[in-house]
Protein backbone atom coordinates (compact mmCIF):
# COMPACT_ATOMS: atom_id res chain seq x y z
CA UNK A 1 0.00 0.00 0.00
CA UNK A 2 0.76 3.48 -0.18
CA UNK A 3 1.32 5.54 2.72
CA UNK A 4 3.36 8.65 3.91
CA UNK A 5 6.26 7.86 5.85
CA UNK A 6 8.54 9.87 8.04
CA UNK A 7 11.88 8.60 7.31
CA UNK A 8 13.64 11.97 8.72
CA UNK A 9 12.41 14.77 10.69
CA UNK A 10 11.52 18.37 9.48
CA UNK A 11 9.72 20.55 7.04
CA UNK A 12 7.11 19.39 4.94
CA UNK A 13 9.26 18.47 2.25
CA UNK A 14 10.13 15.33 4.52
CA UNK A 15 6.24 13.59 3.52
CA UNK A 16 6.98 11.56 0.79
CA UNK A 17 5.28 8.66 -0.47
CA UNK A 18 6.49 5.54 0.08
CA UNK A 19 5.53 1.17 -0.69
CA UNK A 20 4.77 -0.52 2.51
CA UNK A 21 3.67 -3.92 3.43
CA UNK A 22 -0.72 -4.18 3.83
CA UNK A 23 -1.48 -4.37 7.69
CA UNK A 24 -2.52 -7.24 9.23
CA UNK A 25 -5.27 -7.09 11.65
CA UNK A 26 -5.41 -8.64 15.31
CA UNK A 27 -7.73 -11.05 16.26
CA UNK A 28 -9.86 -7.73 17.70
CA UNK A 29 -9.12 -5.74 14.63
CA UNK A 30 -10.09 -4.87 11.38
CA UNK A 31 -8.36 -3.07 8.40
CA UNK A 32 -10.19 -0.53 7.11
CA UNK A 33 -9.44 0.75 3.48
CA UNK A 34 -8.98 4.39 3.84
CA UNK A 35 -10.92 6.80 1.95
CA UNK A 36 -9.65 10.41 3.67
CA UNK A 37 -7.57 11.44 6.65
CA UNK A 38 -7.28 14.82 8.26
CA UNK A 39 -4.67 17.11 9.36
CA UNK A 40 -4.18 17.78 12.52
CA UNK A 41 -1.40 20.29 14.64
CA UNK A 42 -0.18 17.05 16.53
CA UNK A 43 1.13 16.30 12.61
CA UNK A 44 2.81 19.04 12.27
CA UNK A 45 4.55 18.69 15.40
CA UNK A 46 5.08 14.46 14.67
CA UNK A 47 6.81 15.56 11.58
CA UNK A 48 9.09 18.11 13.42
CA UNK A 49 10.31 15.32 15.73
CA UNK A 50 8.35 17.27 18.43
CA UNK A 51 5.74 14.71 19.07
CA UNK A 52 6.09 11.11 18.93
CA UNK A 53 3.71 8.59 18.46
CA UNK A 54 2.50 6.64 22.06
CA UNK A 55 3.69 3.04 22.36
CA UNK A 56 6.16 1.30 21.02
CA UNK A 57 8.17 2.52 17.92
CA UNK A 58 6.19 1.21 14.73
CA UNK A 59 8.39 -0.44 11.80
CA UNK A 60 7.18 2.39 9.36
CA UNK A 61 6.60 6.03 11.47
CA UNK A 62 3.28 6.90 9.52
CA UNK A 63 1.28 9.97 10.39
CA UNK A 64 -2.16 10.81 11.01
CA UNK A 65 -4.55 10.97 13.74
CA UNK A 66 -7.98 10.01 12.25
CA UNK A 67 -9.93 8.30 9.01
CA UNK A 68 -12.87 7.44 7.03
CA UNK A 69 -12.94 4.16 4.78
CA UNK A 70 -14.36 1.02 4.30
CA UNK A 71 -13.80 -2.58 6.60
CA UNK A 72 -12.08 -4.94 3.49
CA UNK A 73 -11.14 -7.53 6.27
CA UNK A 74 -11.75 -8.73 9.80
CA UNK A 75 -9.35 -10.65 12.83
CA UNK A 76 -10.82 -13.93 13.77
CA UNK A 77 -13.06 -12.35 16.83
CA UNK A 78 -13.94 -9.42 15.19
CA UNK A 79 -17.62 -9.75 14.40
CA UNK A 80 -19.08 -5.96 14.87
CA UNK A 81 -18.57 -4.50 11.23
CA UNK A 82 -18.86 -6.20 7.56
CA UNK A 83 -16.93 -6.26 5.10
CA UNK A 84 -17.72 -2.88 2.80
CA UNK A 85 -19.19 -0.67 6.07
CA UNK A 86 -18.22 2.50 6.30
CA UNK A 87 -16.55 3.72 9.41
CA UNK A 88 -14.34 6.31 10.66
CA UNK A 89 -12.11 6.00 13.69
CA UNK A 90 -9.38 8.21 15.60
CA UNK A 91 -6.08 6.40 15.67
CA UNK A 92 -2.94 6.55 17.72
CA UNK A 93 -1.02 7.10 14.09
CA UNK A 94 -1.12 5.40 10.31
CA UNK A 95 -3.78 7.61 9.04
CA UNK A 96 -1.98 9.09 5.85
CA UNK A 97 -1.95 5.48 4.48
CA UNK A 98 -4.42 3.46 1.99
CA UNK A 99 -4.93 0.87 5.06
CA UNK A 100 -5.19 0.96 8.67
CA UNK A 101 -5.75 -1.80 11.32
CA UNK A 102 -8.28 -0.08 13.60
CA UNK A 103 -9.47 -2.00 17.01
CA UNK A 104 -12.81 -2.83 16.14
CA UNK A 105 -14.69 -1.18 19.15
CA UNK A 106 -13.20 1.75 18.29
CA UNK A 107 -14.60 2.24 14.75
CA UNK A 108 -18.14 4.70 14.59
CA UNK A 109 -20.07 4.27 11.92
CA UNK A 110 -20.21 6.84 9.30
CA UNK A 111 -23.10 9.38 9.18
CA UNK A 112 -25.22 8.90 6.47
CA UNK A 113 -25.87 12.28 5.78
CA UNK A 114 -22.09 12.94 5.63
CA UNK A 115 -20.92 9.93 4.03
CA UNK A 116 -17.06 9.39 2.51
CA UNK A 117 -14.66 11.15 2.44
CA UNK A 118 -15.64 14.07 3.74
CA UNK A 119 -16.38 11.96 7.20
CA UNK A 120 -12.74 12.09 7.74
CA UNK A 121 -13.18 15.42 9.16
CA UNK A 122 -14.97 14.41 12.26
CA UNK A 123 -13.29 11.89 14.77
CA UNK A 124 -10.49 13.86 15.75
CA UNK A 125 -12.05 17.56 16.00
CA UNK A 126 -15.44 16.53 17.38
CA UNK A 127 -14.13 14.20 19.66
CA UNK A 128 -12.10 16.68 21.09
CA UNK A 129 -14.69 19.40 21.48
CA UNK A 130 -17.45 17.10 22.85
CA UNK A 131 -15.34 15.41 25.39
CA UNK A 132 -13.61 18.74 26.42
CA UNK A 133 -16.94 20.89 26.47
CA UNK A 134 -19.46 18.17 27.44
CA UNK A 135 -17.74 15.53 29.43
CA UNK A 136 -15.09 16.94 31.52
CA UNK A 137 -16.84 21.14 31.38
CA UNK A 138 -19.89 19.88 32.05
CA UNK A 139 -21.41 21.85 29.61
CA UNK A 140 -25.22 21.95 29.46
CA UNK A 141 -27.78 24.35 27.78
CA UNK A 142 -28.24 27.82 28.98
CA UNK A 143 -24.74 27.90 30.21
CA UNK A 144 -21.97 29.91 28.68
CA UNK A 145 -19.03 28.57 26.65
CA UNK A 146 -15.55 30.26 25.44
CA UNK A 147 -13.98 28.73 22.42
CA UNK A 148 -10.73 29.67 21.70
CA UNK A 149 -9.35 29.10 17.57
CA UNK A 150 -12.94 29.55 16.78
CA UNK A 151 -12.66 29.00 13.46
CA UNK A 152 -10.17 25.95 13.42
CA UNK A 153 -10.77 22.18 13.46
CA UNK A 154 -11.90 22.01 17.09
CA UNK A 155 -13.26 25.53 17.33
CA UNK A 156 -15.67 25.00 14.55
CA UNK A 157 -16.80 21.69 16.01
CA UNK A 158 -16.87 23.19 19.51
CA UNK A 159 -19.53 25.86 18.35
CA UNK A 160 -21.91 23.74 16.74
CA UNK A 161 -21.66 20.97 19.56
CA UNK A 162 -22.09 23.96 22.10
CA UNK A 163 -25.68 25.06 20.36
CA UNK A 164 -26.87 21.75 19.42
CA UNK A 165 -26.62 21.81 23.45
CA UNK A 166 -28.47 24.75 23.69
CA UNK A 167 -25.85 26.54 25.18
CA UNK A 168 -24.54 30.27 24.04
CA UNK A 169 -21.01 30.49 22.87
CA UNK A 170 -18.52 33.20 22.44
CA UNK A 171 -15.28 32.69 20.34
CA UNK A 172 -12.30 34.29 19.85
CA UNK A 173 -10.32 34.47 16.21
CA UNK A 174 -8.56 36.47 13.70
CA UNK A 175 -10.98 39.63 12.57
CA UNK A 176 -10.62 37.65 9.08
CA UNK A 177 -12.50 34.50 10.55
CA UNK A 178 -15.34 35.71 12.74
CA UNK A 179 -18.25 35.99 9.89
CA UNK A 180 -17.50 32.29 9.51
CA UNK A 181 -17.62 31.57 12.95
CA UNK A 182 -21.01 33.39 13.14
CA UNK A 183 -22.61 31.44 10.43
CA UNK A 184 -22.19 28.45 12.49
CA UNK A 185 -23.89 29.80 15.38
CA UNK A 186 -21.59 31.53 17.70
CA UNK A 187 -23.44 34.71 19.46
CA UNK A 188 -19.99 36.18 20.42
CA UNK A 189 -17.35 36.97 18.45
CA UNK A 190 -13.95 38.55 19.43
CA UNK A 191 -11.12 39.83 17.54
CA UNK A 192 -8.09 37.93 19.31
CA UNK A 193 -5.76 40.98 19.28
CA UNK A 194 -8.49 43.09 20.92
CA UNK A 195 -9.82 43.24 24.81
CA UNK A 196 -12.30 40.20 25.47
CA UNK A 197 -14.22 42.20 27.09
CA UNK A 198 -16.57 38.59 28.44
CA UNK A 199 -17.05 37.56 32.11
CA UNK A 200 -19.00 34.84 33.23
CA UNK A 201 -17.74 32.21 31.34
CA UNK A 202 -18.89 28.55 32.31
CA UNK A 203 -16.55 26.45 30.20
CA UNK A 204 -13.52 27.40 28.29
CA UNK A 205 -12.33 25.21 25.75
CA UNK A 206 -8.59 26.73 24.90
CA UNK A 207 -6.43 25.07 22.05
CA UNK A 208 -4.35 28.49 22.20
CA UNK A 209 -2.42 28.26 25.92
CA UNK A 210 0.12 30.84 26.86
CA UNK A 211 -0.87 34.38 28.07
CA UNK A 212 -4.31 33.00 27.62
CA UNK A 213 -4.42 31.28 30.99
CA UNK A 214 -4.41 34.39 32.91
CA UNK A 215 -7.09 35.89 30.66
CA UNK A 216 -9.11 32.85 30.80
CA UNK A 217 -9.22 32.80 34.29
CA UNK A 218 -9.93 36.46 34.99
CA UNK A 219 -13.52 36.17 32.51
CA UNK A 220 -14.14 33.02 34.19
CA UNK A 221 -17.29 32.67 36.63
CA UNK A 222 -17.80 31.47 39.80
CA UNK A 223 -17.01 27.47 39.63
CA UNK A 224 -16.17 27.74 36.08
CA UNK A 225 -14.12 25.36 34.03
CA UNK A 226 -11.02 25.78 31.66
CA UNK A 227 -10.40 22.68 29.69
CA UNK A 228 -6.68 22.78 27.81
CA UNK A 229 -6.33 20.54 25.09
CA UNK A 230 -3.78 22.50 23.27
CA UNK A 231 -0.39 25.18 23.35
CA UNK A 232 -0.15 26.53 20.67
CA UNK A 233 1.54 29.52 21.88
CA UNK A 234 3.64 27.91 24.25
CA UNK A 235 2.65 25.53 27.58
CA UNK A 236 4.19 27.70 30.77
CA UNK A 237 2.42 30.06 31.33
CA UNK A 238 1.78 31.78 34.97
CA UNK A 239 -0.96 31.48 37.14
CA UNK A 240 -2.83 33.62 39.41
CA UNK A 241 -3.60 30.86 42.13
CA UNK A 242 -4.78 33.38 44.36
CA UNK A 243 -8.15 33.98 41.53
CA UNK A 244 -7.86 30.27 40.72
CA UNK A 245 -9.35 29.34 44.24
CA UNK A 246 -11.33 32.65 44.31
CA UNK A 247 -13.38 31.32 41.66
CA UNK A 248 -13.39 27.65 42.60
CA UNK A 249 -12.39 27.19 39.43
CA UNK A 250 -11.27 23.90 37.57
CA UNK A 251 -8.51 23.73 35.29
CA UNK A 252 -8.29 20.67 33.41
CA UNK A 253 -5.35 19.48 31.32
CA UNK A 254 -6.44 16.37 28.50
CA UNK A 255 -5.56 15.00 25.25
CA UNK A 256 -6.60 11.67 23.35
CA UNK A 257 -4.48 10.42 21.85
CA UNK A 258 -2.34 8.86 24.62
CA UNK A 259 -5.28 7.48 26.51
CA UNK A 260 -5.09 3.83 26.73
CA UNK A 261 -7.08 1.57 24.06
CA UNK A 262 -10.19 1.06 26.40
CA UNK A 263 -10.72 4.86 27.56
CA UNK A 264 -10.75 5.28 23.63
CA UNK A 265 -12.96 2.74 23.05
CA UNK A 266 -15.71 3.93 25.81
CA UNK A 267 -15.30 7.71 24.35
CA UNK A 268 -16.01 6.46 20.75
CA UNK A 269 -18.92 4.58 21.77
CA UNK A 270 -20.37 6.91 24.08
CA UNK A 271 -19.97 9.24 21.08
CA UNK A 272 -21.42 7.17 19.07
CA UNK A 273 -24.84 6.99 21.13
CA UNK A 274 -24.77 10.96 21.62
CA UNK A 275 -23.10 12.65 18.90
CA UNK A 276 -22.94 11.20 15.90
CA UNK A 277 -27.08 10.54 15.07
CA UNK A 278 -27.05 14.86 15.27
CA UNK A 279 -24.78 14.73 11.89
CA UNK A 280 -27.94 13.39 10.12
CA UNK A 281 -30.40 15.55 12.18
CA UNK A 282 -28.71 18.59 10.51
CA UNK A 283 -27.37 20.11 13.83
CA UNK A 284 -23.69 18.83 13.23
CA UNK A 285 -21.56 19.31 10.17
CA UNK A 286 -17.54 18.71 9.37
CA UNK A 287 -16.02 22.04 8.19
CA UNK A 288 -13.78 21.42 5.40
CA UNK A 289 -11.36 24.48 4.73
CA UNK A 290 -9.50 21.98 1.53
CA UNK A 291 -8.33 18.85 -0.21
CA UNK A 292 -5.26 17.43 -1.10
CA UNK A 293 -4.47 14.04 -3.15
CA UNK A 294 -2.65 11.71 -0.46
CA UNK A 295 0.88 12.55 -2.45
CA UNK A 296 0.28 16.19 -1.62
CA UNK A 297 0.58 16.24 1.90
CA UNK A 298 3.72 18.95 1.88
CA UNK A 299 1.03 21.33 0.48
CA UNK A 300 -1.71 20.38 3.18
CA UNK A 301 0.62 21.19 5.78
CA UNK A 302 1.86 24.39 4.38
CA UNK A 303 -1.55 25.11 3.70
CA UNK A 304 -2.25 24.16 7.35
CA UNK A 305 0.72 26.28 8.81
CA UNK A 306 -0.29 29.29 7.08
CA UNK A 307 -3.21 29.64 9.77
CA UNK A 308 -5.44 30.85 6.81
CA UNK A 309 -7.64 27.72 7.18
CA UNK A 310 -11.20 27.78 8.31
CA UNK A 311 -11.78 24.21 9.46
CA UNK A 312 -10.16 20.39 8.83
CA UNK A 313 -7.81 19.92 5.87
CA UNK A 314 -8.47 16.47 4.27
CA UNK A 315 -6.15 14.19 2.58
CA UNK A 316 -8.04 11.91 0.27
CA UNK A 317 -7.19 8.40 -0.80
């Protein structure tokens, strides 16, 4: 098969295509045949040699964090999926690659409404959001959300699981990206090099890090919530304990993809029951900022560097 593998360490001139043996799946496993991937920034910084992948070091280093494809074969005790469903599936890595051995439990199917390839764009993003927002800010409707990067992978996904909620939802982005951000529902929308000028805030959901801390904190209400599942402008910052307990606030550190096998499994099928039947109510949709062919991939992640991108960027098979 064909699959993009890091051989050195970086720009994005080091993706290159390369021959690779097929997978072969577990007894619990199942390839699936992979019809798109997505970019994410934990790529960017796996190709840099900034962020390896969890576990033990694979025989071929291939990126990619998510997919969407087709089951073309099962392990002997894997009887949840045919051959020829559709699913899509955060993985630990492989996901710029025509195959992928996925565990089987922690395939979802794909939304009908959606549908290939363009489901590639949800696993990761939506994931993150809803587990960050929902299960660990307790976010619930009528309560008051701050989404940070409103108008990248997570942030988009972030607003629209925030108002299927019922919930209001403020953002923060470049001036260039707010009219985006309120077409898909957020009420608030704040230049990021201005004054916030928000208090009150129930759950933050912050991608950014840095100087934002502070600032989080200080528009955070009573018993509020900051949920960090990102740094993207550094991870040591200061903190005002002093406000920290003032507030009773929570400050919550998380990521996925080093979680062990089973906490993925249980978030993927939880998010399976909740999440994924509002894609085909209408409430839910991937935002797709562009498309690259699989051999492209130094041009998705200049394209993704450039921070001009309003959603996922999606390599296709």
């Amino acid at each position: 098969m064909r699959a993009i593998v890091l051989t050195e360490k970086g720009g994005p001139e080091v993706l290159r295509v390369e021959e690779v043996p097929d997978p072969t799946p577990g007894p619990e496993e199942v390839v699936v045949e992979v019809a798109a991937t997505a970019l994410n920034r934990a790529d960017v910084l796996q190709r840099m040699g900034f962020y390896p992948q969890p576990g033990p070091a694979p025989a071929h280093e291939i990126p990619g964090l998510e997919l969407a494809g087709r089951v073309v074969e099962r392990g002997s005790r894997a009887l949840q999926w045919n051959v020829g469903d559709e699913v899509m599936a955060i993985v630990s890595g492989g996901g710029y690659a025509e195959k992928v051995v996925v565990h089987e439990r922690q395939l979802m199917p794909v939304p009908g409404s959606v549908g290939l390839p363009d489901a590639a764009a949800i696993p990761e993003v939506f994931l993150t959001a809803w587990d960050a927002l929902v299960v660990q800010g307790g976010l619930t409707s009528g309560r008051l959300a701050l989404i940070h990067a409103g108008a990248s992978g997570v942030g988009t996904a972030g607003i629209q699981i925030a108002k299927a909620l019922g919930a209001f939802v403020a953002i923060t982005a470049s001036a260039g990206k707010l009219d985006a951000c309120r077409s898909l529902g957020a009420d608030i929308t704040i230049d990021r090099a201005g004054d916030w000028g928000i208090n009150d805030v129930d759950v933050v959901l912050d991608v950014v890090g840095g100087e934002y801390l502070e600032r989080n904190l200080a528009c955070l209400g009573t018993k509020g919530t900051i949920v960090q599942v990102g740094t993207m402008a550094g991870g040591n910052p200061t903190l005002n304990f002093g406000l920290l307990m003032m507030r009773r606030a929570r400050l919550i550190g998380t990521v996925l993809r080093a979680r062990p096998l089973e906490e993925k499994i249980a978030l993927s099928q939880r998010f399976t029951q909740e999440v994924v039947p509002l894609f085909d109510t209408g409430a839910l949709s991937p935002v797709i900022d562009s498309r690259y062919a699989l051999e492209d991939a130094p041009d998705a992640h200049r394209r993704m560097e450039s921070n001009e991108t309003i959603g996922k960027v999606l390599l296709t098979m």
